[in-house]
N, C-alpha and C. Protein backbone atom coordinates (compact mmCIF):
# COMPACT_ATOMS: atom_id res chain seq x y z
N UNK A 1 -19.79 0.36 29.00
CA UNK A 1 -19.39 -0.67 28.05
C UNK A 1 -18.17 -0.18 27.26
N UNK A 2 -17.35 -1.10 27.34
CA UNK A 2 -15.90 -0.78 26.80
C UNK A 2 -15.99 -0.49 24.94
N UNK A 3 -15.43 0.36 24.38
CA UNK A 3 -15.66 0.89 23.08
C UNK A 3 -15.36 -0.31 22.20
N UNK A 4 -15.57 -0.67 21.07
CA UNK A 4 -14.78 -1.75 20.27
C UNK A 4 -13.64 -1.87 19.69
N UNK A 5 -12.68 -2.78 19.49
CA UNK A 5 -11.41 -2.12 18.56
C UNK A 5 -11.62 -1.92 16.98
N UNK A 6 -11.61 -0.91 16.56
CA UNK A 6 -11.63 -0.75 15.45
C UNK A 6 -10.19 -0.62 14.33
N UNK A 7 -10.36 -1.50 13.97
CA UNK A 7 -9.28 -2.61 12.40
C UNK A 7 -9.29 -1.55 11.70
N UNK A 8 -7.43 -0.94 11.58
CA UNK A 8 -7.61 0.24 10.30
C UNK A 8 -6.24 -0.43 9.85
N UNK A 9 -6.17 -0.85 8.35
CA UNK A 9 -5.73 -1.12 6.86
C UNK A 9 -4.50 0.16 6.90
N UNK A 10 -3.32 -0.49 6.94
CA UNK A 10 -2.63 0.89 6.44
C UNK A 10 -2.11 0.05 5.39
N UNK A 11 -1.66 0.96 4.02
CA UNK A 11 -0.82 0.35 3.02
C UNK A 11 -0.38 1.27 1.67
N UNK A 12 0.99 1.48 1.76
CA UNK A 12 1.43 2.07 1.36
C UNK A 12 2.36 1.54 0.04
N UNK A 13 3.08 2.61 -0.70
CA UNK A 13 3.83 2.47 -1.91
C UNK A 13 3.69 3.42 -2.80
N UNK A 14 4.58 3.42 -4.08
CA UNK A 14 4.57 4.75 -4.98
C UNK A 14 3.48 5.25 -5.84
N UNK A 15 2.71 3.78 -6.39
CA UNK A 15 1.30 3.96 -6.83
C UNK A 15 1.73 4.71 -7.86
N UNK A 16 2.81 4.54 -8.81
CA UNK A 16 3.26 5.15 -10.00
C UNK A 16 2.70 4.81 -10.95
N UNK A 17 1.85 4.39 -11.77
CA UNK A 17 0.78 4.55 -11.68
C UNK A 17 0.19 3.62 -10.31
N UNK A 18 -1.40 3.53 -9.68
CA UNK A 18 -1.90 3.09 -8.83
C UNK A 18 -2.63 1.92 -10.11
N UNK A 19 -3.08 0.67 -9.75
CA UNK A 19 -3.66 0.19 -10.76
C UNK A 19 -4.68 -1.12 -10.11
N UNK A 20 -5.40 -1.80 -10.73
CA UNK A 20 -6.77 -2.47 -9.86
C UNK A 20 -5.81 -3.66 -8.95
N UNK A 21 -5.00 -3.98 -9.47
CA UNK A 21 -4.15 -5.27 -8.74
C UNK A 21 -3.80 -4.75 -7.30
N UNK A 22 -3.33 -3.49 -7.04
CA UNK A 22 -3.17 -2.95 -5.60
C UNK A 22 -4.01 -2.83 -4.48
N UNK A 23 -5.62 -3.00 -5.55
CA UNK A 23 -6.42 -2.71 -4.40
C UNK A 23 -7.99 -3.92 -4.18
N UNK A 24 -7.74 -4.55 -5.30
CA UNK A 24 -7.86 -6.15 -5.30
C UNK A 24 -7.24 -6.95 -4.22
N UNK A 25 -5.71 -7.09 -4.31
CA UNK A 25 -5.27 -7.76 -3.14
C UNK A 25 -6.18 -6.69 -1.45
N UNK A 26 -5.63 -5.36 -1.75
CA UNK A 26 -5.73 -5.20 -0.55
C UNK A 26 -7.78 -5.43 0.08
N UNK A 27 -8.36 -4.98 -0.70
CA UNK A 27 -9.67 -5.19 -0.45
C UNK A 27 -10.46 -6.28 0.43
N UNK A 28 -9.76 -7.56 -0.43
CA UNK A 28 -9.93 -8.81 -0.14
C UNK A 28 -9.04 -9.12 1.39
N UNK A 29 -7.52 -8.82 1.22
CA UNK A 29 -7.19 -9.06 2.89
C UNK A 29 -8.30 -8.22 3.59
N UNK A 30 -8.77 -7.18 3.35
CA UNK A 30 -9.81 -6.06 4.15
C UNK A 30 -10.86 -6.87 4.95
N UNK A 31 -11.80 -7.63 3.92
CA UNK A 31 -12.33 -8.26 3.96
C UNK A 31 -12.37 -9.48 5.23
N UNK A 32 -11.20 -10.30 4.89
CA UNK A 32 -10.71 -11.80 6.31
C UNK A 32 -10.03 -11.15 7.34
N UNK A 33 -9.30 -10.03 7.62
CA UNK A 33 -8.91 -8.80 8.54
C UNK A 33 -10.54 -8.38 9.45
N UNK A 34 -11.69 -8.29 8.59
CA UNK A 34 -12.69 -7.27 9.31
C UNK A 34 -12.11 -5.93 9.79
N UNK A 35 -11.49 -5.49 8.37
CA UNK A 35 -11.00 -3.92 8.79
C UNK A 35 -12.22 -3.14 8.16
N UNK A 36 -12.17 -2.04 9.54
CA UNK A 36 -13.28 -1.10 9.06
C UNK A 36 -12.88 0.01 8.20
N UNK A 37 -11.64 0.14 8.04
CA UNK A 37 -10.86 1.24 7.39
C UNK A 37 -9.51 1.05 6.85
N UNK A 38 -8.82 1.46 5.46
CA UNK A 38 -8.28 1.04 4.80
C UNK A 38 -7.30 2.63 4.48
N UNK A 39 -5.99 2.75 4.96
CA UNK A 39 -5.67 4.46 4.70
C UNK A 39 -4.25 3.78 3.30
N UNK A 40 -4.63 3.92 2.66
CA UNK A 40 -3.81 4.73 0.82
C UNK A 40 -2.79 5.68 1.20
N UNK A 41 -1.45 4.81 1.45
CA UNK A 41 -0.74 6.40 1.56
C UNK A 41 0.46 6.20 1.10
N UNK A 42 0.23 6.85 -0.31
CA UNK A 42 1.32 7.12 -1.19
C UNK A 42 3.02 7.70 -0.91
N UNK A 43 3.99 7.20 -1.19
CA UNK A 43 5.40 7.26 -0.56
C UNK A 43 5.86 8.96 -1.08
N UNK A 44 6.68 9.84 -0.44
CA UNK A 44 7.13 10.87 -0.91
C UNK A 44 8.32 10.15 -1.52
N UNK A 45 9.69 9.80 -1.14
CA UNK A 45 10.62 8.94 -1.56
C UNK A 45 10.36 7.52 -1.05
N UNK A 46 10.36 6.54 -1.61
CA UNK A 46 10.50 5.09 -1.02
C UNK A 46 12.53 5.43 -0.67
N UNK A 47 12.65 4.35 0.21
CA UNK A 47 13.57 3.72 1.42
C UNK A 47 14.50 3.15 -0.93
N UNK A 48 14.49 2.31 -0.88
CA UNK A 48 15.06 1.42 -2.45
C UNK A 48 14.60 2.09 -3.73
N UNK A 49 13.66 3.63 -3.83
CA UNK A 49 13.64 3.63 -5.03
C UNK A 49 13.81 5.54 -5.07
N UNK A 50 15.23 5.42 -4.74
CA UNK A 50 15.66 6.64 -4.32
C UNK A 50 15.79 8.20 -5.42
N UNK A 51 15.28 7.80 -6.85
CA UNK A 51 15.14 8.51 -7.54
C UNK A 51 13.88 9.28 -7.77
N UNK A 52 12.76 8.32 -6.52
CA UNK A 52 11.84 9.13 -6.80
C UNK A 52 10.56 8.30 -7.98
N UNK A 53 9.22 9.24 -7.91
CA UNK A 53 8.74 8.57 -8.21
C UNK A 53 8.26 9.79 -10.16
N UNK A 54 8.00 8.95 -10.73
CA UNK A 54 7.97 9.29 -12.57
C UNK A 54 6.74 10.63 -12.40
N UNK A 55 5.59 10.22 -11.86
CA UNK A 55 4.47 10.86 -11.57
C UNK A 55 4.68 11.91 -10.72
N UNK A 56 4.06 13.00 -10.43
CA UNK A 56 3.76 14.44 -9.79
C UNK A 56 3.29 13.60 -8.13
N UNK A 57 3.92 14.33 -7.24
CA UNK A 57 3.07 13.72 -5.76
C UNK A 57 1.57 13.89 -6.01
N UNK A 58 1.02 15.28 -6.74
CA UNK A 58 -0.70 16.00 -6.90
C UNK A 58 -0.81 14.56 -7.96
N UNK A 59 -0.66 14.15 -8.95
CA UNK A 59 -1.05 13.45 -9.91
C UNK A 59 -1.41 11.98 -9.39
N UNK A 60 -0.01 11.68 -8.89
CA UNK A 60 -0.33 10.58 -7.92
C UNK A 60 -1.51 10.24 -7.19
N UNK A 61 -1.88 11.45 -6.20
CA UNK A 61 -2.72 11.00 -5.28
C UNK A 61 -4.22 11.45 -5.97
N UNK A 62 -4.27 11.86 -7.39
CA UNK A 62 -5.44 12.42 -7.98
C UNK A 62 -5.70 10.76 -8.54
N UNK A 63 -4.93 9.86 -9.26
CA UNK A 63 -5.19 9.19 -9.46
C UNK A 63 -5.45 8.12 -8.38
N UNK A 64 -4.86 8.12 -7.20
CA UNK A 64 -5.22 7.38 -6.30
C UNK A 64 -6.84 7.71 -5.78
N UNK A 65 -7.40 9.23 -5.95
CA UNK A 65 -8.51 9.00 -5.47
C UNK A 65 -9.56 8.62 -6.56
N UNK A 66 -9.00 8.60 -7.93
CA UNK A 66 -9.72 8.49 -8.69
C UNK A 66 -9.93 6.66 -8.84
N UNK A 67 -9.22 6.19 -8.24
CA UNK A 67 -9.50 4.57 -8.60
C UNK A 67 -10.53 4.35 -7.09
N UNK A 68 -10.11 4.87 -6.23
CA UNK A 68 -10.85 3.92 -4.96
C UNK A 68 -12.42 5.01 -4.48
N UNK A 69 -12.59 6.14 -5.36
CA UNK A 69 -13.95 7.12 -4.75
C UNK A 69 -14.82 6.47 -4.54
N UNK A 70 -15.13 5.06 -5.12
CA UNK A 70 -16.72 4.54 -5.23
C UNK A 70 -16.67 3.48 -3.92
N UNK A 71 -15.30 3.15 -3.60
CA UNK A 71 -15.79 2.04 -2.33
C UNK A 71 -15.15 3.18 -0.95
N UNK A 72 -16.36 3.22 -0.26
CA UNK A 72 -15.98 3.96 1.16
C UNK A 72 -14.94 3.20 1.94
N UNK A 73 -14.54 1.97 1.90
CA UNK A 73 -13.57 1.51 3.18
C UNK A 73 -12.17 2.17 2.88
N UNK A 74 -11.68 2.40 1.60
CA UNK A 74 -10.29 3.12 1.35
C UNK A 74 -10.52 5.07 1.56
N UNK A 75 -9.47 5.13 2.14
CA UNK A 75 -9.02 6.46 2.07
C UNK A 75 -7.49 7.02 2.13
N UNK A 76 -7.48 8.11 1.19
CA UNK A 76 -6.32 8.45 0.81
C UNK A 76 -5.86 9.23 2.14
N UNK A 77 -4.21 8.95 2.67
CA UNK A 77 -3.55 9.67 3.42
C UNK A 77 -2.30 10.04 2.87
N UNK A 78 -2.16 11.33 3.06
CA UNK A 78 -1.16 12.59 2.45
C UNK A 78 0.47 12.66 3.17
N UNK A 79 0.10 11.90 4.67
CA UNK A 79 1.03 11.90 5.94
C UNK A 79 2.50 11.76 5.18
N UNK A 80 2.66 10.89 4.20
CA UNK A 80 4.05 10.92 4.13
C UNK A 80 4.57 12.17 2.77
N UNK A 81 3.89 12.53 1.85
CA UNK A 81 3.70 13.68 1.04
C UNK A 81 3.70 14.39 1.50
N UNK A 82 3.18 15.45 2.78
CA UNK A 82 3.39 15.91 3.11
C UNK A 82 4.51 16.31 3.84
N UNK A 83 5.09 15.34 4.40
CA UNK A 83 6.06 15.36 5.23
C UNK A 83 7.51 15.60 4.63
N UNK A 84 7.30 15.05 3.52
CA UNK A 84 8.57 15.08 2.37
C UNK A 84 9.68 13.98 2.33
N UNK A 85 10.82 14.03 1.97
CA UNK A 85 12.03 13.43 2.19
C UNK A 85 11.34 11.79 1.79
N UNK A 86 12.35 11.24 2.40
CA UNK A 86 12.40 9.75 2.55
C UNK A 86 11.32 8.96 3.23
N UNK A 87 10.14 8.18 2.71
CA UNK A 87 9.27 8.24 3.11
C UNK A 87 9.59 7.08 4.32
N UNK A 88 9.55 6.63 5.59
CA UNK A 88 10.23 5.66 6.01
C UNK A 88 8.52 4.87 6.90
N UNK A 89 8.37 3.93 7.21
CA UNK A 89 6.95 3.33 7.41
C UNK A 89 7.31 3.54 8.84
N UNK A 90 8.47 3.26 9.54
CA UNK A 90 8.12 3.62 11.41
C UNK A 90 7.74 5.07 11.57
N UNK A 91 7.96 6.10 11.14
CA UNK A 91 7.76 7.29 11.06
C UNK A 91 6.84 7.67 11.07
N UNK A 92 5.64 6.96 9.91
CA UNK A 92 4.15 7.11 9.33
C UNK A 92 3.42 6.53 10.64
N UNK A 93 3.89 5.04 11.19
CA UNK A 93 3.01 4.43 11.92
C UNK A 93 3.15 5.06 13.25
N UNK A 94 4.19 5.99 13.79
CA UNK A 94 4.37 6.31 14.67
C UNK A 94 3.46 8.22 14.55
N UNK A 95 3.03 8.17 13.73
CA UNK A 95 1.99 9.46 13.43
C UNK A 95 0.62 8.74 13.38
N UNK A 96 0.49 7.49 12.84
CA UNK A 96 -0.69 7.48 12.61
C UNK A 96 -1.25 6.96 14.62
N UNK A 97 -0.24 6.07 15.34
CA UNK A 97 -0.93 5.85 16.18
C UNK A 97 -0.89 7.33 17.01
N UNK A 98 -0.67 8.61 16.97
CA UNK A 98 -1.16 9.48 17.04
C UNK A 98 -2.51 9.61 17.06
N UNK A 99 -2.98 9.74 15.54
CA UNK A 99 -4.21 10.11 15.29
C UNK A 99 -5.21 8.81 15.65
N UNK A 100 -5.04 8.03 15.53
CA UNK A 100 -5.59 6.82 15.52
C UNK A 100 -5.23 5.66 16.98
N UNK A 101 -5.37 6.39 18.22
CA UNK A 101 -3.94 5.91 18.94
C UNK A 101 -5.36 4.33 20.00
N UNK A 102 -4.12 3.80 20.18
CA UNK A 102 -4.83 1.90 20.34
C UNK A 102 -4.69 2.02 22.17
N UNK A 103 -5.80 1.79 22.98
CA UNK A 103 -7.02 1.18 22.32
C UNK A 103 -7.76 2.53 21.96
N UNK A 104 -9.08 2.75 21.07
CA UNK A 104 -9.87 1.85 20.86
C UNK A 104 -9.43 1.10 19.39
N UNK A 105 -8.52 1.31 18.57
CA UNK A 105 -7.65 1.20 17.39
C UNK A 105 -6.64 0.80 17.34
N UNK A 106 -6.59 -0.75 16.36
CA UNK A 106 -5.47 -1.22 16.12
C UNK A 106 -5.24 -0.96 14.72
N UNK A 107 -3.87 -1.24 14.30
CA UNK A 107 -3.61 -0.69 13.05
C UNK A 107 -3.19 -2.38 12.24
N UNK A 108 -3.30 -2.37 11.04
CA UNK A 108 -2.72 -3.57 10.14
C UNK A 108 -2.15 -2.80 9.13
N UNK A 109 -0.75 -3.28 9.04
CA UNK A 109 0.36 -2.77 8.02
C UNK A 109 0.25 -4.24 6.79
N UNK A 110 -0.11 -3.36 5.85
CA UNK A 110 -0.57 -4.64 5.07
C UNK A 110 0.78 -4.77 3.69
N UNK A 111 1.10 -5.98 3.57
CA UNK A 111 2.78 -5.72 2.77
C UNK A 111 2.57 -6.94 1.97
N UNK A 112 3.55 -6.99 1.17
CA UNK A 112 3.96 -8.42 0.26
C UNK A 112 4.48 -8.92 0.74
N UNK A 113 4.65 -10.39 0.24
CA UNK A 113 6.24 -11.31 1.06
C UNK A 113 6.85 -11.12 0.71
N UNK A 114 7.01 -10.32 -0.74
CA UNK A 114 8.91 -9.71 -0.66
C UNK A 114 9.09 -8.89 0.16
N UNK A 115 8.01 -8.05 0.33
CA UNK A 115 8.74 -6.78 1.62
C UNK A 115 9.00 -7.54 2.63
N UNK A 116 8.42 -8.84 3.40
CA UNK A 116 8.55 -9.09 4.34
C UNK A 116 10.27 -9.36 4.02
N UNK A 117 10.99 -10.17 3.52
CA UNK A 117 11.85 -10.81 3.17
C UNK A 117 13.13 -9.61 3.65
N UNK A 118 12.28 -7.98 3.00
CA UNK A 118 13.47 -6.93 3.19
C UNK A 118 13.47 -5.97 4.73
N UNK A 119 12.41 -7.28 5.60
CA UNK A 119 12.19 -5.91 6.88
C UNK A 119 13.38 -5.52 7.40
N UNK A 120 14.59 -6.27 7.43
CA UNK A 120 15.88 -6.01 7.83
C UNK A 120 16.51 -5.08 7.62
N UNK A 121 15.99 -4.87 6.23
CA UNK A 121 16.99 -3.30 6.12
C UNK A 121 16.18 -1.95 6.26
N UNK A 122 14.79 -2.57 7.01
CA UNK A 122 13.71 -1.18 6.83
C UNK A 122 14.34 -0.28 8.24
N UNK A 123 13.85 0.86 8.38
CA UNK A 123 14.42 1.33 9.44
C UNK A 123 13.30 0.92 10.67
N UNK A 124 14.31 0.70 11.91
CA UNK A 124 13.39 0.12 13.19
C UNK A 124 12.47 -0.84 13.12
N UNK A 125 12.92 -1.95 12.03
CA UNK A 125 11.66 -2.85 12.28
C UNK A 125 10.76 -3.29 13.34
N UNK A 126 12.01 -3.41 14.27
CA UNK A 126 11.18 -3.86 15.62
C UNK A 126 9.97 -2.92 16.24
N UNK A 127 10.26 -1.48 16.01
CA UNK A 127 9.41 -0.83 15.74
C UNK A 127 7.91 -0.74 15.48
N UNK A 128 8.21 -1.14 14.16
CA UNK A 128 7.26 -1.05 13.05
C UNK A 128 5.88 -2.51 13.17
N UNK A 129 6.67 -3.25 14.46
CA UNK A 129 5.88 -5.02 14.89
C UNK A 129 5.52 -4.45 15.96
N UNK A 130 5.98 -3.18 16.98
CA UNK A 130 5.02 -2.78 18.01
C UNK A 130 4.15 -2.12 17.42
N UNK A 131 4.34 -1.32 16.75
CA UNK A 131 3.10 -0.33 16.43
C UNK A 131 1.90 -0.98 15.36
N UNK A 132 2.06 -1.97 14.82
CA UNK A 132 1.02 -2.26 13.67
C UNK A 132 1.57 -3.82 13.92
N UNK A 133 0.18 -4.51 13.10
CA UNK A 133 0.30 -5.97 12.81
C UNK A 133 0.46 -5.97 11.63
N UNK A 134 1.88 -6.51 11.32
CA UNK A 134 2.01 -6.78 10.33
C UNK A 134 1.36 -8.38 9.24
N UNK A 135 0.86 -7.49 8.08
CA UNK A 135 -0.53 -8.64 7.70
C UNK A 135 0.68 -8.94 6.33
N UNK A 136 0.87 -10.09 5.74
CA UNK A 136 1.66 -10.73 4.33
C UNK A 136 0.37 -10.99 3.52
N UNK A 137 0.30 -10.51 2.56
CA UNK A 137 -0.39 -10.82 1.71
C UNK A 137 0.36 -11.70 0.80
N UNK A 138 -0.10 -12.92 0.65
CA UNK A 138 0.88 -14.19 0.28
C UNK A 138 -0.47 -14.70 -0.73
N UNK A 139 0.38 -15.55 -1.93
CA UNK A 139 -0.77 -16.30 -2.85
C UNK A 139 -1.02 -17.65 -2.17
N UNK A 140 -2.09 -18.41 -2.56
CA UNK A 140 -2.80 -19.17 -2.07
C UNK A 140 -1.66 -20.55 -2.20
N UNK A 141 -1.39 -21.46 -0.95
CA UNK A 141 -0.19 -22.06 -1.31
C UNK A 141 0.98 -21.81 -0.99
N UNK A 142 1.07 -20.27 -0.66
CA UNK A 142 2.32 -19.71 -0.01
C UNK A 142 2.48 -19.75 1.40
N UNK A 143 2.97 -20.16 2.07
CA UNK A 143 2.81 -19.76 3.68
C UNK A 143 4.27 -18.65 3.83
N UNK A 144 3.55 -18.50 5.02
CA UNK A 144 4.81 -17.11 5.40
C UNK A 144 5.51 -17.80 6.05
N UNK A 145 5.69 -18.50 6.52
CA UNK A 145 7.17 -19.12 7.27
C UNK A 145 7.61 -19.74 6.61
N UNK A 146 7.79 -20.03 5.28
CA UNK A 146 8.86 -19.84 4.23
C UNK A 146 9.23 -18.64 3.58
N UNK A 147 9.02 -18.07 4.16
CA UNK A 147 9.83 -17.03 3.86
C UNK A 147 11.23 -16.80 4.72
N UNK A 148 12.49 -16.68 3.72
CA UNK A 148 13.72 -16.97 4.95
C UNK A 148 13.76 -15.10 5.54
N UNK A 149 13.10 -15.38 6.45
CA UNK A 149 13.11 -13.95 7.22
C UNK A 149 12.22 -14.16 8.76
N UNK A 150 13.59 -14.05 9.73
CA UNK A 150 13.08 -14.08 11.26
C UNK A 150 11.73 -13.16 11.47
N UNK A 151 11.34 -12.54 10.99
CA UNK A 151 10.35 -11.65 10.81
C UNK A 151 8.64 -12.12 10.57
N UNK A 152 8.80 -13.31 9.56
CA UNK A 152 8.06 -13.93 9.50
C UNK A 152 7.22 -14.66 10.80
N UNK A 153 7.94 -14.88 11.32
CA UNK A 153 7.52 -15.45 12.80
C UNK A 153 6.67 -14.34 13.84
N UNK A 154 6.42 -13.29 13.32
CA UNK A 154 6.11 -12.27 14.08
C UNK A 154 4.73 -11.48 13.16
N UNK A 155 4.23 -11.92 12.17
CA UNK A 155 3.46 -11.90 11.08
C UNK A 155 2.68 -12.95 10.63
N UNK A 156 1.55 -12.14 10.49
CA UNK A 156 0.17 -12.69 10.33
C UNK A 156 -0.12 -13.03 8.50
N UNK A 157 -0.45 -14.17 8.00
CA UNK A 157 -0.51 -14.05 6.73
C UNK A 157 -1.91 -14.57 6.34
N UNK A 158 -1.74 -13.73 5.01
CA UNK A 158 -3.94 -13.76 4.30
C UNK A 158 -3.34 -14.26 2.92
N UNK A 159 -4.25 -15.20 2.55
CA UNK A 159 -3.98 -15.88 1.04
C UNK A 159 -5.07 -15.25 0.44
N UNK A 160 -4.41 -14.33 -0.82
CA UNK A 160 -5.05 -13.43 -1.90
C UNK A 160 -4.51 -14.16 -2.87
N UNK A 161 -5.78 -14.29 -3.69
CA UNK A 161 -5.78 -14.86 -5.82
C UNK A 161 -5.16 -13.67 -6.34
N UNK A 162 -3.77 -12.83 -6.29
CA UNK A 162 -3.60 -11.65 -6.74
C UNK A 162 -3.40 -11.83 -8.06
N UNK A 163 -3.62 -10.29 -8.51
CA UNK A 163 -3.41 -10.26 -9.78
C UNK A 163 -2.00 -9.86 -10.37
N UNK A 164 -1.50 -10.43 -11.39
CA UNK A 164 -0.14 -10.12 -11.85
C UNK A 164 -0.32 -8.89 -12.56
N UNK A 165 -0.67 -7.59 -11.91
CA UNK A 165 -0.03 -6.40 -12.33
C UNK A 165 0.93 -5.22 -11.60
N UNK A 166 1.38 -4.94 -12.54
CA UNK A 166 2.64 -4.19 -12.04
C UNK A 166 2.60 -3.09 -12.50
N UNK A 167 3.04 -1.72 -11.88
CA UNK A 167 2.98 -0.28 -12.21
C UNK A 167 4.23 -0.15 -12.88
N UNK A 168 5.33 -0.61 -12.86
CA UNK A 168 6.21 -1.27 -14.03
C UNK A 168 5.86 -1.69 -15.51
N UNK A 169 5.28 -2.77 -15.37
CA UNK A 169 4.68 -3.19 -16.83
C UNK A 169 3.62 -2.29 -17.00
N UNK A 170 2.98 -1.57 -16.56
CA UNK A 170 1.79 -0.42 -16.81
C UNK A 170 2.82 0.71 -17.46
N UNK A 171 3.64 1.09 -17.05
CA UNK A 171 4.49 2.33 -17.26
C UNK A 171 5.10 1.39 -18.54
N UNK A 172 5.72 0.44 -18.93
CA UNK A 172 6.34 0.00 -20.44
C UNK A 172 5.35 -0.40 -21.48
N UNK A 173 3.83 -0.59 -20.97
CA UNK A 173 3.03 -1.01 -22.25
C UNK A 173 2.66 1.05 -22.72
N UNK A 174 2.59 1.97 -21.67
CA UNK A 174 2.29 3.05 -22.06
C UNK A 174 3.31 3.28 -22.87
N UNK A 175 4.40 3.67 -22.87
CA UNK A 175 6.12 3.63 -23.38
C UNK A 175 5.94 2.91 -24.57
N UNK A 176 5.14 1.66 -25.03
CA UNK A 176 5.05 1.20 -26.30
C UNK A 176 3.78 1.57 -26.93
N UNK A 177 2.89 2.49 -26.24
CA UNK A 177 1.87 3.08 -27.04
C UNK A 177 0.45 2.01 -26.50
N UNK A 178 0.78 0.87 -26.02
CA UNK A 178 -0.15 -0.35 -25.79
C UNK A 178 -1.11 0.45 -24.61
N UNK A 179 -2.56 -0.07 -25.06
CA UNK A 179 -3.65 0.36 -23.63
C UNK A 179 -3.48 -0.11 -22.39
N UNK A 180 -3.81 0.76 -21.07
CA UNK A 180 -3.84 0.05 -19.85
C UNK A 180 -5.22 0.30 -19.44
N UNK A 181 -5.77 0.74 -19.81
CA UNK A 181 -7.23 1.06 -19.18
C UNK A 181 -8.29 -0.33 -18.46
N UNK A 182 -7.70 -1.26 -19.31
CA UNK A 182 -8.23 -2.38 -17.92
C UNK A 182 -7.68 -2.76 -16.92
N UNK A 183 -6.27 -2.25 -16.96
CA UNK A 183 -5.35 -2.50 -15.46
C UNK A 183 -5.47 -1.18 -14.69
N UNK A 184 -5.36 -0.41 -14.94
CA UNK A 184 -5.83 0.77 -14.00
C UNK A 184 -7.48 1.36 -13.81
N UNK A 185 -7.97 1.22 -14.58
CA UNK A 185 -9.63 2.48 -14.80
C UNK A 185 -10.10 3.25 -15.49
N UNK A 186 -10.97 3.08 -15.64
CA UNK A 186 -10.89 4.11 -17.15
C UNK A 186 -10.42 5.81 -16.34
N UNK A 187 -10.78 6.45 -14.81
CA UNK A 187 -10.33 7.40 -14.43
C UNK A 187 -9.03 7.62 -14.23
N UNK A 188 -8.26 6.28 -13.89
CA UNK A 188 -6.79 6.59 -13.61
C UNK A 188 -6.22 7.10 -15.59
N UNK A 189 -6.37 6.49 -16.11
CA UNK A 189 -6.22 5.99 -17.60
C UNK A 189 -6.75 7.83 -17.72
N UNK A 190 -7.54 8.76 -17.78
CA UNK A 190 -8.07 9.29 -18.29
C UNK A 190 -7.03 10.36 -17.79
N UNK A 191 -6.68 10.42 -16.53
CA UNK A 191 -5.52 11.32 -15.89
C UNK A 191 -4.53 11.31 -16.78
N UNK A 192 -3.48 9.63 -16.99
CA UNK A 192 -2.55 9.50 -17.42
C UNK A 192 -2.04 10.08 -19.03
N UNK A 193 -3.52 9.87 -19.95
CA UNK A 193 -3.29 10.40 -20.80
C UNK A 193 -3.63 11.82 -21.08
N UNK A 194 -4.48 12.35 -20.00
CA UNK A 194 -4.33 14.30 -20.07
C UNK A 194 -2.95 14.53 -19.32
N UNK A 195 -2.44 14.11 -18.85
CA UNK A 195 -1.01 14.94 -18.06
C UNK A 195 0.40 14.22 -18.83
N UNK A 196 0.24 13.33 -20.13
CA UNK A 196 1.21 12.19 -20.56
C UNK A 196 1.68 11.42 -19.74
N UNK A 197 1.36 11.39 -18.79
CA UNK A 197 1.96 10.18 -18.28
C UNK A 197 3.11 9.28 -19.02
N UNK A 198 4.13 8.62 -18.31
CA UNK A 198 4.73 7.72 -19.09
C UNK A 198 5.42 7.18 -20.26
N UNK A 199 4.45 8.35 -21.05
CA UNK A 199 4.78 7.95 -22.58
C UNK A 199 6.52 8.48 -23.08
């Protein structure tokens, strides 16, 4: 009897702070996906945010395990931290179907519709549509083929109730002294203010 395919969640970003809105959306696509596995993998440099990220790579991914320990489907991957430099997503997916290599494993690259909008300038997109399905996490009402991007046509989209938070506005209410502990956790929150975070 032929093995089953088993649905693994990749989804990545700087997670400067990491906060519940990142893993809300992603949970829920998890969920209408039937992914059995969900890999967290924090950027060494993002591709557009070339200065790098405010947080420690160790701090980062301490707080990343500190928000998702209690639900087993997420797990943290180190692949692009480790690796260093410029974190680039054909690179990652072309390691992960390594470890993870299809069949019996397919992979879902799980993104926003703005990323979709920027696959053009990602490196090897075409790439990046063989090796993983790319999943849009779009709000309810949104379809992905409005999105003006040929790309779209090649992408699968899940309507998530997301939440409007941003590791941006998390990093300026800290900066004005204001609490985040209901947008991140009380563990992420507990990191941020033993190491200062932000402030």
């Amino acid at each position: 009897m032929a093995e089953s395919v088993k649905r693994i969640g990749v989804f990545g970003g700087s997670f400067d702070p990491p906060h519940i809105g990142h893993f809300h959306s992603v949970r829920i696509a998890a969920e209408q996906l039937d992914l059995k596995k969900i890999l967290i993998i924090p950027a060494a440099i993002q591709p557009h945010k070339p200065s790098g990220s405010i947080a420690s790579d160790e701090l980062r991914c301490k707080m990343i395990e500190a928000l998702i320990h209690s639900d087993p489907l997420f797990e943290l991957c180190r692949f692009e931290i480790e690796r260093g430099g410029v974190s680039y997503t054909v690179d990652t997916l072309k390691l992960l179907t390594e470890q993870y290599p299809n069949p019996p494993n397919k992979l879902y690259l799980l993104v926003g519709s703005d990323t979709l909008s920027e696959m053009d300038s990602w490196r090897e997109p075409d790439t990046v549509f063989q090796l993983a399905k790319v999943v849009v996490m779009s709000r309810p009402g949104n379809n992905v083929n409005s999105i003006s991007s040929h790309w779209a046509l090649e992408a699968q989209s899940v309507n998530i109730p997301r939440l409007e938070i941003s590791s941006t506005d998390i990093r300026k209410r800290i900066a004005k002294g204001l609490p985040v502990e209901l947008l991140t956790g009380k563990a992420v929150n507990q990191i941020i203010i033993e190491n200062g975070l932000y402030s």
